[in-house]
Protein backbone atom coordinates (compact mmCIF):
# COMPACT_ATOMS: atom_id res chain seq x y z
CA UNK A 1 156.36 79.14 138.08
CA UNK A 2 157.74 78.58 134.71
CA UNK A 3 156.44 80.28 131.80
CA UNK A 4 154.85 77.22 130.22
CA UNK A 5 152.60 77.07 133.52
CA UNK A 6 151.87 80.50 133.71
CA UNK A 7 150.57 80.31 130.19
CA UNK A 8 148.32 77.26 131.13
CA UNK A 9 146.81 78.69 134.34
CA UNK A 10 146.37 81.90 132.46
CA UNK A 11 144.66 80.03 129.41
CA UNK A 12 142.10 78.26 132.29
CA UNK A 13 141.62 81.74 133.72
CA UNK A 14 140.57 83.43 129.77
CA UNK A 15 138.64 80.53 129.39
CA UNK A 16 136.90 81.17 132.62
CA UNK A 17 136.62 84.61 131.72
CA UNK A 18 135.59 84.78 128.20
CA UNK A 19 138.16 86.82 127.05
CA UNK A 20 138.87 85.78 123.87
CA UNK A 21 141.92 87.67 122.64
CA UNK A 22 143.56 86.78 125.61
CA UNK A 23 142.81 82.91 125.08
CA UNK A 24 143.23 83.27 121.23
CA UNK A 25 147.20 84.59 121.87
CA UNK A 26 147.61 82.20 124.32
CA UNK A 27 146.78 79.28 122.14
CA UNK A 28 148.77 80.28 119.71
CA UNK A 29 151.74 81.13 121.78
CA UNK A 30 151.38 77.51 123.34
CA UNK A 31 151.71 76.09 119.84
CA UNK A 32 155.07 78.18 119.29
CA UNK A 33 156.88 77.03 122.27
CA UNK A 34 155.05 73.21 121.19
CA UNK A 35 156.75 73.29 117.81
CA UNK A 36 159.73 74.49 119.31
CA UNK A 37 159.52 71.56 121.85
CA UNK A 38 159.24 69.23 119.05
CA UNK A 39 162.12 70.83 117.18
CA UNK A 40 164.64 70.35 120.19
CA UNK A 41 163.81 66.92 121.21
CA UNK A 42 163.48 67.90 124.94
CA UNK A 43 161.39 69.99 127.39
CA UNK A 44 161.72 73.83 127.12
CA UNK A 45 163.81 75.51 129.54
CA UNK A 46 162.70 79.40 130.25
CA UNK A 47 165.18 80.53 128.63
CA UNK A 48 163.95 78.60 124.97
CA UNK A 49 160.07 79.60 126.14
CA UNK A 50 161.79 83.47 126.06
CA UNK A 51 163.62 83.19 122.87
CA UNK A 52 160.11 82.10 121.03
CA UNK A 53 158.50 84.82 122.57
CA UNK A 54 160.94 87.25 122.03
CA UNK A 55 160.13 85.74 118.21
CA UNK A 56 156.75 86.26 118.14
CA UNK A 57 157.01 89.53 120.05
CA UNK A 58 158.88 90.80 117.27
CA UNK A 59 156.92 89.30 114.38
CA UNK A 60 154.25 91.68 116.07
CA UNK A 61 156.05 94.30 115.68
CA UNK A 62 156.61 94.49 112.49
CA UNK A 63 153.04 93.42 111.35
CA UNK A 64 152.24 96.46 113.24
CA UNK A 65 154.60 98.45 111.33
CA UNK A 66 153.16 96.86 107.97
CA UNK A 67 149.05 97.35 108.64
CA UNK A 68 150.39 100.95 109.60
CA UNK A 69 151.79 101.52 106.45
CA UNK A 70 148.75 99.99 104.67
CA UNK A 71 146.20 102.11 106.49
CA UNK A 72 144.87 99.14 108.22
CA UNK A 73 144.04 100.27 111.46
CA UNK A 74 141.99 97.63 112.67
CA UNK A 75 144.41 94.94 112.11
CA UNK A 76 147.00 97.40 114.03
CA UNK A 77 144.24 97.41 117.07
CA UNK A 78 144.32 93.67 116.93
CA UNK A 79 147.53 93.17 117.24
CA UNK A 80 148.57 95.87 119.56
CA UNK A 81 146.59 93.88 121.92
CA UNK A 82 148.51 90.94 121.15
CA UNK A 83 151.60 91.90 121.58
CA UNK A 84 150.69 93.66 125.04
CA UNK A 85 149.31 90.33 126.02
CA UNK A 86 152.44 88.67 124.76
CA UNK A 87 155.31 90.96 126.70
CA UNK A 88 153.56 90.02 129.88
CA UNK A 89 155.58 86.78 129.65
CA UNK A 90 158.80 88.19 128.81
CA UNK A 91 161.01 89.62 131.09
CA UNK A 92 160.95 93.83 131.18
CA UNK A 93 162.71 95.37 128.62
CA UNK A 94 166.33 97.04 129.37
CA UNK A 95 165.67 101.02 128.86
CA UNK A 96 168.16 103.32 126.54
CA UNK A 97 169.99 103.88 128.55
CA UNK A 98 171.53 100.79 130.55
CA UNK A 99 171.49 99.19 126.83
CA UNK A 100 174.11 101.67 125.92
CA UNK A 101 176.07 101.39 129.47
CA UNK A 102 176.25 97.58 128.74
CA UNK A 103 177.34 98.37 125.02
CA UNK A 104 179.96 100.67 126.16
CA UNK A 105 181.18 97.97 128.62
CA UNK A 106 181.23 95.22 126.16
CA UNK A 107 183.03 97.51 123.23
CA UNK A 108 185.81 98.29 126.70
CA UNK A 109 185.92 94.58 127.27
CA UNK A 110 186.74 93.49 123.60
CA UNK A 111 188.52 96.88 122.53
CA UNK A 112 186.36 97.17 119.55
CA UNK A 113 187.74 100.22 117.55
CA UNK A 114 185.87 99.42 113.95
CA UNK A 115 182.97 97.75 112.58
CA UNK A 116 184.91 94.90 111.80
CA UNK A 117 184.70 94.00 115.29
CA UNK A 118 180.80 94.34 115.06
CA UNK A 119 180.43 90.39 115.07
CA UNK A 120 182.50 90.13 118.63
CA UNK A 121 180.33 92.90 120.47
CA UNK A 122 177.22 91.82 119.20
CA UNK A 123 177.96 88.24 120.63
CA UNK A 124 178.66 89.60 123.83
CA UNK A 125 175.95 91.68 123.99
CA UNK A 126 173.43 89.56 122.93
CA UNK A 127 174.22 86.74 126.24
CA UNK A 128 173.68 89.66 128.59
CA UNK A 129 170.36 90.91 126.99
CA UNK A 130 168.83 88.03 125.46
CA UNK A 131 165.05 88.64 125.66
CA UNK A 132 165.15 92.25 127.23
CA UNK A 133 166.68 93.73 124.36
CA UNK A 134 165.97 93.97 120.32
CA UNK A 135 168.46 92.70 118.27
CA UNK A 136 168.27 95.31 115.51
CA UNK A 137 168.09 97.80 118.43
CA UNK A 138 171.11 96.65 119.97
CA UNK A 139 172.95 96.34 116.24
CA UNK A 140 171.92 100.22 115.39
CA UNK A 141 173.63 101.71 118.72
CA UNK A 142 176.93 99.00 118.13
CA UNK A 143 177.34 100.60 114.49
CA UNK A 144 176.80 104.22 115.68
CA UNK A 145 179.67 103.36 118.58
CA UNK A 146 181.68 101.63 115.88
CA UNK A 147 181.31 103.85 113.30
């Protein structure tokens, strides 16, 4: 079942079931991957439907990090639940450590010595993790290995 549908049938199911943060993200999650439909000009793929959650995931994130730092801890409660609602339709998240063993590989495969090969490993990278990884947690362990 592709993501779209799961999103649909789980939409019926909040309905059903009242719960309306659930129903609430999934709305607006269905109007992300609609605008993003409309943007490409053709039917999402999973791959598209993980990018804009990957997006939105991370938009979370740092609104979390922001009503932290603003002492709003009822926004943070809101959404916390969110985003737990939203990585249920992403695939799970590489750990630490087989991030860095793919790293390593791809710095081997390119022979990256310096961060001006930062650009060619992060490419790389990025194919093999795209939606189980952050970005800017992928770019801080390249520079460290780099550096």
């Amino acid at each position: 079942m592709s993501i779209v549908d799961r999103l649909n049938e789980d939409m019926k199911a909040a309905l059903k079931s009242g719960d309306k943060v659930r129903l609430n993200t999934i709305r607006w999650l269905r109007a992300r991957l609609k605008d993003a439909q409309i943007e490409l000009g053709r039917e999402l793929t999973d791959e598209d439907a993980i990018s804009v959650l990957s997006n939105a995931a991370k938009k979370h994130r740092e609104s979390i990090q922001m009503y932290k730092q603003g002492g709003r801890d009822d926004l943070v409660a809101q959404e916390s639940a969110e985003l737990a609602i939203i990585q249920q339709y992403l695939p799970e998240q590489l750990s630490q450590e087989d991030l860095e063993k793919i790293i390593t590989e791809v710095i081997q495969e390119v022979n990256a010595t310096s961060l001006k090969d930062m650009g060619k490993v992060m490419g790389k990278v990025m194919q093999q993790v795209r939606g189980r990884a952050d970005g800017k947690q992928v770019q801080q362990i390249v520079r460290n290995r780099l550096q």
